[in-house]
Protein backbone atom coordinates (compact mmCIF):
# COMPACT_ATOMS: atom_id res chain seq x y z
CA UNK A 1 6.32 -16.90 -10.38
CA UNK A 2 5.99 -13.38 -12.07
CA UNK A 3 4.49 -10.31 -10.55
CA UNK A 4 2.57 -7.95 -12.93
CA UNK A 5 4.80 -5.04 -12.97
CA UNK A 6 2.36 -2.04 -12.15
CA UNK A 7 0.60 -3.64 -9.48
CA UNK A 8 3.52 -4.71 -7.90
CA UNK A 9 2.16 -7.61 -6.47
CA UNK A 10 -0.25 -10.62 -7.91
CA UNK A 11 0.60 -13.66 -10.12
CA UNK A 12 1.07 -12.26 -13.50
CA UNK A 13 -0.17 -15.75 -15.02
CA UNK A 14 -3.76 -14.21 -13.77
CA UNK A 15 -3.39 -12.00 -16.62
CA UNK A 16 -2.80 -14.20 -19.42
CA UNK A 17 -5.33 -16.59 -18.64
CA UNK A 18 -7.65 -15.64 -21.08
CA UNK A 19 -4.72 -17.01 -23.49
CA UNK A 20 -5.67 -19.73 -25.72
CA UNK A 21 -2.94 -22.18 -23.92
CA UNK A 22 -5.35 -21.97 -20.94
CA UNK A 23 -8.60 -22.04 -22.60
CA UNK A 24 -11.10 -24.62 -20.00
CA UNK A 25 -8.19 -23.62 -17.05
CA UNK A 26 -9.28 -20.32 -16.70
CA UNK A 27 -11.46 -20.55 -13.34
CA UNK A 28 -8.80 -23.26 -11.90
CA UNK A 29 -5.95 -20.59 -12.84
CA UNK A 30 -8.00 -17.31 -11.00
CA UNK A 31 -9.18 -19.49 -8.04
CA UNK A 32 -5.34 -20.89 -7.67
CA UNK A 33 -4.07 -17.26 -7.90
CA UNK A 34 -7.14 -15.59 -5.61
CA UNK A 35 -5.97 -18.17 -2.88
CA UNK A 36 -2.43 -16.54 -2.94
CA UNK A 37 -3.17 -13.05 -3.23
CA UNK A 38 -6.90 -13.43 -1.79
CA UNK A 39 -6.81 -9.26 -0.79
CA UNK A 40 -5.53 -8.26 -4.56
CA UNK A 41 -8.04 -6.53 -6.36
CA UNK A 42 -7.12 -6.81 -9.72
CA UNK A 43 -7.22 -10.37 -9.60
CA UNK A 44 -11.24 -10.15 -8.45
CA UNK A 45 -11.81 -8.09 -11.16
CA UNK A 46 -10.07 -10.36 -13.70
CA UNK A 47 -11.96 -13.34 -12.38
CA UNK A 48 -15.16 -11.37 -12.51
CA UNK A 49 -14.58 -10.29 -16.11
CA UNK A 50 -13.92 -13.64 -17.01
CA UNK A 51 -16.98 -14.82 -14.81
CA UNK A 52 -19.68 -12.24 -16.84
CA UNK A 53 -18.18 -13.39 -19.99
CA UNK A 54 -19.45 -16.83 -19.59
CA UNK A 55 -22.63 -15.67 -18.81
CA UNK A 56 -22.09 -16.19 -14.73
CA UNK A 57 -23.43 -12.85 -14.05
CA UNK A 58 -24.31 -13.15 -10.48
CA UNK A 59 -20.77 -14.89 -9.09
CA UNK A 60 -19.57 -11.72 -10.98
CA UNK A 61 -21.53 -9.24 -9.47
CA UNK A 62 -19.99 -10.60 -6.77
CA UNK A 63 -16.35 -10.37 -7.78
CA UNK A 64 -16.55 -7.10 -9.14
CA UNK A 65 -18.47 -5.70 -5.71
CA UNK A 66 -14.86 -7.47 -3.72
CA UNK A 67 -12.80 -6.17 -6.10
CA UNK A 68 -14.63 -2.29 -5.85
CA UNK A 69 -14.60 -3.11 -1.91
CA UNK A 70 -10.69 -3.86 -1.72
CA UNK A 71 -9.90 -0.57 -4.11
CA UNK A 72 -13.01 1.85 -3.71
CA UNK A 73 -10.45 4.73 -4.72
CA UNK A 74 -10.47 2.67 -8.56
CA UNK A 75 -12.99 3.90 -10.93
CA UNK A 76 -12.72 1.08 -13.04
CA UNK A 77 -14.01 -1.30 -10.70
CA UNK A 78 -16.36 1.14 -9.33
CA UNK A 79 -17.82 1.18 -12.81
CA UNK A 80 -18.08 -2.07 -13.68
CA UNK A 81 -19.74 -3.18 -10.59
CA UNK A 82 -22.08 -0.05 -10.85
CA UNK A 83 -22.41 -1.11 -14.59
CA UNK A 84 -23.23 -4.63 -13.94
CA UNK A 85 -25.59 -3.78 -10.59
CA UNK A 86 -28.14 -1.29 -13.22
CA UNK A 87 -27.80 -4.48 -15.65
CA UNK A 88 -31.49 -6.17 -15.96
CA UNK A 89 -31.58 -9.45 -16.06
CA UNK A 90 -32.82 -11.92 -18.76
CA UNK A 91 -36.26 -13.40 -18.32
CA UNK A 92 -35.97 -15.78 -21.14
CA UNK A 93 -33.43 -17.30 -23.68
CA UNK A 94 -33.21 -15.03 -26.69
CA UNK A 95 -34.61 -17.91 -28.44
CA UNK A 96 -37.73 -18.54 -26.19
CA UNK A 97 -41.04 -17.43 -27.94
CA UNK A 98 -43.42 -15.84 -26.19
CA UNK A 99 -46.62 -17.21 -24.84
CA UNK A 100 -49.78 -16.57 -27.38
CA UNK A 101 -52.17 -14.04 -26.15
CA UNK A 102 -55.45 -15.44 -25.06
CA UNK A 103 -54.82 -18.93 -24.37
């Protein structure tokens, strides 16, 4: 297996999983490569990038707060957990329509 070469440590598949050769793998891939390196970071933050993508915003809340908690010197997780915590969330679909007044 390949380490990512500035971390020094982590599968480096983690990293390509948002290729298109592992499109519908991508959870299976992060979960296979948090259960290796469960105390790495980067690979929280990778699964928790991938997680707000499809629209999973609490489970990556979540990983972004473990990744932040693992590496509170790194501003980039800091931020993106900060940025994601201030985020309000969606009462409705975007295509909902709202209820008519006085009925």
């Amino acid at each position: 297996m390949h380490r990512h070469p500035r971390e020094g440590g982590g599968p480096y598949f983690v990293w390509n999983a948002m290729d298109s050769r592992f499109r519908g793998n991508d959870v299976v891939i992060r979960a296979a490569a948090l259960r290796l390196d469960p105390h790495n970071p980067q690979l929280h933050y990778s699964l928790a990038y991938w997680l707000e993508k499809q629209g999973d915003r609490n489970e990556a809340l979540g990983e972004f707060r473990t990744a932040y908690t693992l590496s509170p010197e790194n501003l980039q997780f800091k931020r993106a957990y900060e940025r994601l915590s201030r985020k309000p969330k969606a009462h409705r679909a975007s295509g909902a329509r709202k209820p008519a007044e006085g009925v």
